[in-house]
Protein backbone atom coordinates (compact mmCIF):
# COMPACT_ATOMS: atom_id res chain seq x y z
CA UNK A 1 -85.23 -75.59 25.75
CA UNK A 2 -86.98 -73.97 28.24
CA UNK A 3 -86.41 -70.23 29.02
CA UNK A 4 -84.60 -69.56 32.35
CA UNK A 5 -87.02 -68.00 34.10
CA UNK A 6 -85.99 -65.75 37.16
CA UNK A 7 -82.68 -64.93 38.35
CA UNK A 8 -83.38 -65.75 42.14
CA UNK A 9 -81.16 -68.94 42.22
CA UNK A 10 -78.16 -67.47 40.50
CA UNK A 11 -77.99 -64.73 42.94
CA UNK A 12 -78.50 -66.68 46.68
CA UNK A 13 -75.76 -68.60 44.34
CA UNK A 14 -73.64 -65.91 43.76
CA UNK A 15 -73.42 -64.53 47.26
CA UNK A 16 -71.48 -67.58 48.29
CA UNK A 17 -69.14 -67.78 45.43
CA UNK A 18 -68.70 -63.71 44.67
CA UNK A 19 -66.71 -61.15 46.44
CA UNK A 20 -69.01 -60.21 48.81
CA UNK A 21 -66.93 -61.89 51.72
CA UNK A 22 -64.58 -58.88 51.13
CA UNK A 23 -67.41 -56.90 52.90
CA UNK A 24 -66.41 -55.52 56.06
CA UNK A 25 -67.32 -56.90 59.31
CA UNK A 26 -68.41 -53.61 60.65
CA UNK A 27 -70.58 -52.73 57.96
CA UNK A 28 -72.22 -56.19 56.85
CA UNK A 29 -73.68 -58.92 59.33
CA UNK A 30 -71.78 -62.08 59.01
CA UNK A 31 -74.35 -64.42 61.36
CA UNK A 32 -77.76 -65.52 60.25
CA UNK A 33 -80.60 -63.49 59.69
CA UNK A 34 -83.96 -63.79 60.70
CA UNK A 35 -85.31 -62.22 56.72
CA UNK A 36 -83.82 -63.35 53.77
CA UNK A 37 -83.38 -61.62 50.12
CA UNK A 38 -84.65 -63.22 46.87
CA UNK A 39 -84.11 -61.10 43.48
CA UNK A 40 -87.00 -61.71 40.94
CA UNK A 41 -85.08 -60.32 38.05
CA UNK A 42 -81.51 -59.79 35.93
CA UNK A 43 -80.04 -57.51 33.81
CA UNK A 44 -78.86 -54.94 35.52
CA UNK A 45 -77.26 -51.72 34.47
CA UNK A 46 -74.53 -48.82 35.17
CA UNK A 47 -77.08 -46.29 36.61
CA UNK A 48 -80.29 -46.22 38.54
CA UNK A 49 -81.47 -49.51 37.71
CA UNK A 50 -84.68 -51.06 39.53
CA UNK A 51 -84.11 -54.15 42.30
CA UNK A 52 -87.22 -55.62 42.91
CA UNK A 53 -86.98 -58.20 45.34
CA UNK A 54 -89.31 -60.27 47.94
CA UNK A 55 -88.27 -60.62 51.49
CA UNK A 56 -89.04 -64.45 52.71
CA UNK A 57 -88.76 -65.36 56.00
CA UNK A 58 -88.34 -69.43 55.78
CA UNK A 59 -90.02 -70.79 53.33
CA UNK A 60 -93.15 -67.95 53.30
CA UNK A 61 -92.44 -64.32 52.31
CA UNK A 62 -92.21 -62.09 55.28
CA UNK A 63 -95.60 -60.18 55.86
CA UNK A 64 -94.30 -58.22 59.17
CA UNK A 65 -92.26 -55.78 57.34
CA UNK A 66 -92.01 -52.11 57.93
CA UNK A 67 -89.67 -50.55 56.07
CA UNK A 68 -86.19 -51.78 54.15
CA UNK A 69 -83.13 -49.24 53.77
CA UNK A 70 -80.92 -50.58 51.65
CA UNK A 71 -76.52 -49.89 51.41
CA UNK A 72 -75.00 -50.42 48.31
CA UNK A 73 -70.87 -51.84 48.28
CA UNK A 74 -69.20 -51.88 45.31
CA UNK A 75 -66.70 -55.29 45.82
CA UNK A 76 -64.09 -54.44 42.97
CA UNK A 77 -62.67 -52.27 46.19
CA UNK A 78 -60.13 -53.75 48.36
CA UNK A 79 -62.14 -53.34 51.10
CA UNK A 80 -65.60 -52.25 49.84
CA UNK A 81 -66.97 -48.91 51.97
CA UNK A 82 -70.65 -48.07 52.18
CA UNK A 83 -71.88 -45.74 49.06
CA UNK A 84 -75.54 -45.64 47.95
CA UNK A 85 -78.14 -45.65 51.19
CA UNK A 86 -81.88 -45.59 50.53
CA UNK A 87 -85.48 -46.80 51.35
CA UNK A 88 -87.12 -49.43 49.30
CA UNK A 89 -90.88 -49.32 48.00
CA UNK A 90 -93.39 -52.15 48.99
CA UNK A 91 -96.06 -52.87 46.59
CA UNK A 92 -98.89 -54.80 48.13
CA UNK A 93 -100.99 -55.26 45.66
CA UNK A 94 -99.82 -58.13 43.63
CA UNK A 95 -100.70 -61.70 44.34
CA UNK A 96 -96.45 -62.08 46.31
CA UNK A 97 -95.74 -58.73 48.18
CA UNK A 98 -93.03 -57.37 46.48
CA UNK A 99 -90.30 -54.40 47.65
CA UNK A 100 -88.60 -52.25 44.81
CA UNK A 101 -85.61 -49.88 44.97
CA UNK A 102 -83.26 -47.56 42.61
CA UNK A 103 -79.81 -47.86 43.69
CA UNK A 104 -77.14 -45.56 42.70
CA UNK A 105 -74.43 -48.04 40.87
CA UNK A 106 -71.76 -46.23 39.01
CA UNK A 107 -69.79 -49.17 38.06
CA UNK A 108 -69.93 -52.57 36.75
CA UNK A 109 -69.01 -55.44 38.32
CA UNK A 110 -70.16 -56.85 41.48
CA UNK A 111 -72.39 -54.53 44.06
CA UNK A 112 -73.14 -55.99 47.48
CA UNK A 113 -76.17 -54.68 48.97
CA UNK A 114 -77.45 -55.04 52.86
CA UNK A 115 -81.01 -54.62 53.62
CA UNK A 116 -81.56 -53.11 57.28
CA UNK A 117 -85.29 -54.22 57.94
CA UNK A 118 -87.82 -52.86 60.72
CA UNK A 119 -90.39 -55.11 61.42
CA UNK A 120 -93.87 -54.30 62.38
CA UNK A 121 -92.86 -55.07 66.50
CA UNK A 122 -90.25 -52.57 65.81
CA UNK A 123 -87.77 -54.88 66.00
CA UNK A 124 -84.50 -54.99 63.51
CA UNK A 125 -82.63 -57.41 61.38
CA UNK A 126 -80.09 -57.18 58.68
CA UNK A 127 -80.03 -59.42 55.07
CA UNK A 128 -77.12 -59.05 52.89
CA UNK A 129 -76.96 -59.92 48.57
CA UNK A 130 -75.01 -59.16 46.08
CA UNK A 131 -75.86 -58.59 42.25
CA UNK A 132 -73.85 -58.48 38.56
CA UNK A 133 -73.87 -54.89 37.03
CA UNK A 134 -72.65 -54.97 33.07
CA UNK A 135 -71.86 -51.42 31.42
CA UNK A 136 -75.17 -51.75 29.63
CA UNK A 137 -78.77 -53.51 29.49
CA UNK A 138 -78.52 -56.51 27.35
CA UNK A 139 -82.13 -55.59 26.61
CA UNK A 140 -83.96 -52.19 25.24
CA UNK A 141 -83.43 -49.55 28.34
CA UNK A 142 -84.99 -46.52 29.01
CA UNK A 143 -84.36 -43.72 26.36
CA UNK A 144 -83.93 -46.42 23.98
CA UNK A 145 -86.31 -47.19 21.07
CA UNK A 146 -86.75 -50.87 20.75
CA UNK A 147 -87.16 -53.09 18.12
CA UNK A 148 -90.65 -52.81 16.01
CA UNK A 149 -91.33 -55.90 16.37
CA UNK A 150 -94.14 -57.70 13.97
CA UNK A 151 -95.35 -60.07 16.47
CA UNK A 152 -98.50 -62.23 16.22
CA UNK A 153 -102.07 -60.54 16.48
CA UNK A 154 -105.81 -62.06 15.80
CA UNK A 155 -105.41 -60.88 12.85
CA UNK A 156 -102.75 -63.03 11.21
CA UNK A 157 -103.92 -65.78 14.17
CA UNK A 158 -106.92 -65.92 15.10
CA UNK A 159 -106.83 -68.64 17.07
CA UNK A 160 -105.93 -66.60 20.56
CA UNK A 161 -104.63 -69.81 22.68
CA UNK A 162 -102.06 -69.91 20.34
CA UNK A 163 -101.25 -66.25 20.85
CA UNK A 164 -101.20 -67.01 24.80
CA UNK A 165 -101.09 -69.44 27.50
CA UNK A 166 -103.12 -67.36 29.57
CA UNK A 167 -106.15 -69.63 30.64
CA UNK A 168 -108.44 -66.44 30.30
CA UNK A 169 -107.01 -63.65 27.83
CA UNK A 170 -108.23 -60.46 27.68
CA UNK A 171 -108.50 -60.18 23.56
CA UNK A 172 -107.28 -56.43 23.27
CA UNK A 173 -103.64 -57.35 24.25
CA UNK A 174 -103.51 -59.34 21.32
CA UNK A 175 -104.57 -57.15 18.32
CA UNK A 176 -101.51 -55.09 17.67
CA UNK A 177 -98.24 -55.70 16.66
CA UNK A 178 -95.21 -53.31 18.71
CA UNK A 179 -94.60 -51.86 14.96
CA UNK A 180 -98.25 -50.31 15.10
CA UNK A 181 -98.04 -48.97 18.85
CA UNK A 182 -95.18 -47.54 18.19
CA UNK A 183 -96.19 -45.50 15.25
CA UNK A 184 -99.71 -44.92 16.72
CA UNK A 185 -98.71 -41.55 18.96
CA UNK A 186 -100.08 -43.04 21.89
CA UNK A 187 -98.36 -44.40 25.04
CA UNK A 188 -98.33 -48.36 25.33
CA UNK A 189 -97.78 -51.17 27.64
CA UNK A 190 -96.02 -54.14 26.64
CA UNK A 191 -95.53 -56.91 28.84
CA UNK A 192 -93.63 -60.68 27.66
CA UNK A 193 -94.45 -63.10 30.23
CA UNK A 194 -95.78 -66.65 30.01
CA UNK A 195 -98.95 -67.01 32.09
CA UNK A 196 -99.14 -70.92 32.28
CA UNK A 197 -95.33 -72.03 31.98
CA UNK A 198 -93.80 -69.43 34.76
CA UNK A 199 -91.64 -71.37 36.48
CA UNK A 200 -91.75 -69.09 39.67
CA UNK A 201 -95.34 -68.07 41.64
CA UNK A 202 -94.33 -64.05 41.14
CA UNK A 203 -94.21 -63.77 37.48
CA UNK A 204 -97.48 -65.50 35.68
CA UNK A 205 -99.80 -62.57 37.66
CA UNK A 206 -97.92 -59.84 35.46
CA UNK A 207 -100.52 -60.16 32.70
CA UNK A 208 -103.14 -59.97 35.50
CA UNK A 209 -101.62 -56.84 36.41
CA UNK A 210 -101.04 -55.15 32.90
CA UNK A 211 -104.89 -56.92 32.36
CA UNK A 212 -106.24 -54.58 35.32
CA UNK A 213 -104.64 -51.60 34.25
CA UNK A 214 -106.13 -51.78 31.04
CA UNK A 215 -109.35 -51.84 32.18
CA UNK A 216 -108.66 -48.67 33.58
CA UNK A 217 -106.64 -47.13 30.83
CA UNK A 218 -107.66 -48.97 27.38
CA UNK A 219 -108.79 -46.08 25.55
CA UNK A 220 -106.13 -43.96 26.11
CA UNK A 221 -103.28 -46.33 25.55
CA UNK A 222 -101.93 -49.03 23.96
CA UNK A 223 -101.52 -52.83 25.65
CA UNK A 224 -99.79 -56.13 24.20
CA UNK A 225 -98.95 -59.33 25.67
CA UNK A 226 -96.05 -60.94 24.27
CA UNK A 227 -96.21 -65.03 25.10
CA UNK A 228 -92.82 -66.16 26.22
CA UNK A 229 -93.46 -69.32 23.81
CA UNK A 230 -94.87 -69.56 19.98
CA UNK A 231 -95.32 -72.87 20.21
CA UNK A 232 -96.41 -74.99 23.66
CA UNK A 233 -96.75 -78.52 22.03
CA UNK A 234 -95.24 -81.24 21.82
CA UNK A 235 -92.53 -78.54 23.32
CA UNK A 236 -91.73 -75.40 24.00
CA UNK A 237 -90.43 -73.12 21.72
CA UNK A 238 -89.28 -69.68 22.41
CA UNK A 239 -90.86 -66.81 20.98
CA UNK A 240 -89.14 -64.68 17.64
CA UNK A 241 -89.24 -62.16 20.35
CA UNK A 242 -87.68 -62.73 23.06
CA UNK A 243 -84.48 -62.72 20.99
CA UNK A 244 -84.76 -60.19 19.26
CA UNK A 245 -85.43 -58.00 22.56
CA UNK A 246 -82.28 -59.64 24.20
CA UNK A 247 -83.96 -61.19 27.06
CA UNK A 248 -82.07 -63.86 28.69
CA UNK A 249 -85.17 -64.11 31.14
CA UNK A 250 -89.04 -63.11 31.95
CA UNK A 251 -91.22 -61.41 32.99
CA UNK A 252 -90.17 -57.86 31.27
CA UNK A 253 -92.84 -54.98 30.90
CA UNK A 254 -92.15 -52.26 29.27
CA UNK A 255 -94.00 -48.50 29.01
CA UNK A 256 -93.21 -46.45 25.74
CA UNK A 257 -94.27 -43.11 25.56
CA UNK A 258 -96.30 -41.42 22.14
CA UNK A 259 -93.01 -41.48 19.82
CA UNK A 260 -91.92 -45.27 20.82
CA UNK A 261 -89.21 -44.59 23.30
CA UNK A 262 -89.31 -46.73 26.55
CA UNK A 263 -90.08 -44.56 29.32
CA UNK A 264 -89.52 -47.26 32.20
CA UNK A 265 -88.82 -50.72 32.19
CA UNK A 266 -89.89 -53.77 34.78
CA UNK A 267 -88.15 -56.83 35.27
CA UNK A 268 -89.81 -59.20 37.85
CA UNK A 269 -93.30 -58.76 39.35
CA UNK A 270 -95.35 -55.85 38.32
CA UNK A 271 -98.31 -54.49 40.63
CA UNK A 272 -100.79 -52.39 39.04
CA UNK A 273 -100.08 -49.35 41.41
CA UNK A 274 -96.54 -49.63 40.12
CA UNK A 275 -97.43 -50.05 36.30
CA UNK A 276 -100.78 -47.28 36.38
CA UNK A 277 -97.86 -44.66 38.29
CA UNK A 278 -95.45 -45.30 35.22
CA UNK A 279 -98.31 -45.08 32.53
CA UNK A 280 -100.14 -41.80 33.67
CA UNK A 281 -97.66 -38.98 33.12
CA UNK A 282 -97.78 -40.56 29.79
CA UNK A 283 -101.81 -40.83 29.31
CA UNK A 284 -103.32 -37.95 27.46
């Protein structure tokens, strides 16, 4: 079985069928909207966890953007009242323009969030979405050391298109297992994704992305690519992996710091601004 790939779907799916119609007329925009919200990842947190999301206006992401502020509501209220307020980050440089933000979300359960959007014109318009928040990551979080995993390297296969579906891997990412980086003292970079079988335009360029950064950064750190799947023919199986990390979806990237504990995790699209900014405090 194929891995579901993206939580997009679920939550445009969600926003007709959760609470979010207990949001208050005043506060949230109940007619249509000229931008529209899709989140590129899951697993969200009690905390500060990070939203990426793209902002699509039709069918084509919206390139006239200024700036997003975005209002957290947390629905388990009888009538929901506007808590967390603040600006989201664009990131530019990654093959689907991408915005991030860190809401403040003290409670499981559902969170509505509205985006108030400035376009380049100066003009406004308003998107509303909601998200799931469990009590904890089903997945390693940040603080956390995650599992040593003993994944597949050149060495045990050498044979790198079965280590990858990437149609032009970068052989480094491939020659360590997440056992060895993390007993290495030196930061690393670990990203799962599946170049070739992404089911969504936003997630194969991760491995571009972690590819570019290690160009930059190889000698001072280490990088592995997990592929999603072990085996691609005659189907697809899911990597040891992916289970034993928890994920329930990809892409995931992860940044440990020199004694294995995961300094920041990325669900979704990575840029390699955003990944190099995580990485250097980290870099010797």
């Amino acid at each position: 079985m194929k891995l579901v790939v993206g939580m997009a779907l679920l939550l445009l799916l969600l926003m007709g069928c959760s609470p979010s119609a207990a949001l208050t007329p005043t506060d949230v925009p109940t007619g249509p909207s000229a931008i529209q919200v899709s989140i590129v990842t899951d697993d969200f947190a009690v905390g500060r966890p990070r939203l990426p999301f793209i902002l699509y206006s039709g069918p084509q992401h919206a390139a006239d953007v200024q700036r997003v502020t975005l209002t957290a509501f947390d629905l388990s209220q009888e009538t929901p009242m506007p808590g967390w307020m603040g600006e989201a980050t664009s990131y530019s440089d990654y093959v689907v323009p991408y915005w991030v933000a860190y809401p403040d979300l003290p409670r499981s359960g559902f969170w509505g969030l509205r985006a108030d959007v400035i376009l380049t014109d100066g003009s406004t318009t308003q998107a509303q979405f909601t998200i799931e928040v469990a009590e904890e990551s089903q997945a390693p979080d940040v603080g956390d050391r995650p599992p040593a995993s003993q994944n597949r390297t050149l060495e045990t296969e050498p044979e790198i298109k079965k280590l990858t579906s990437d149609w032009k891997p970068e052989p480094a990412l491939y020659e360590m297992t997440i056992a060895e980086a993390m007993q290495s003292r030196r930061p690393t970079v670990i990203t799962f994704a599946t170049p070739a079988f992404c089911q969504t335009q936003f997630c194969a360029p991760v491995v571009d992305s972690v590819k570019e950064v290690y160009r930059t950064h190889g000698d001072a750190a280490n990088f592995i690519h997990i592929e999603v799947y072990k085996e691609f023919n005659p189907e697809l199986v899911l990597a040891d992996e992916m289970d034993e990390w928890g994920f329930a979806s990809e892409p995931w990237t992860y940044v440990l710091d020199s004694t294995g504990r995961v300094t920041e995790r990325f669900g979704g699209p990575i840029s390699p601004r955003e990944l190099t900014a995580a990485l250097e405090p980290f870099l010797p």
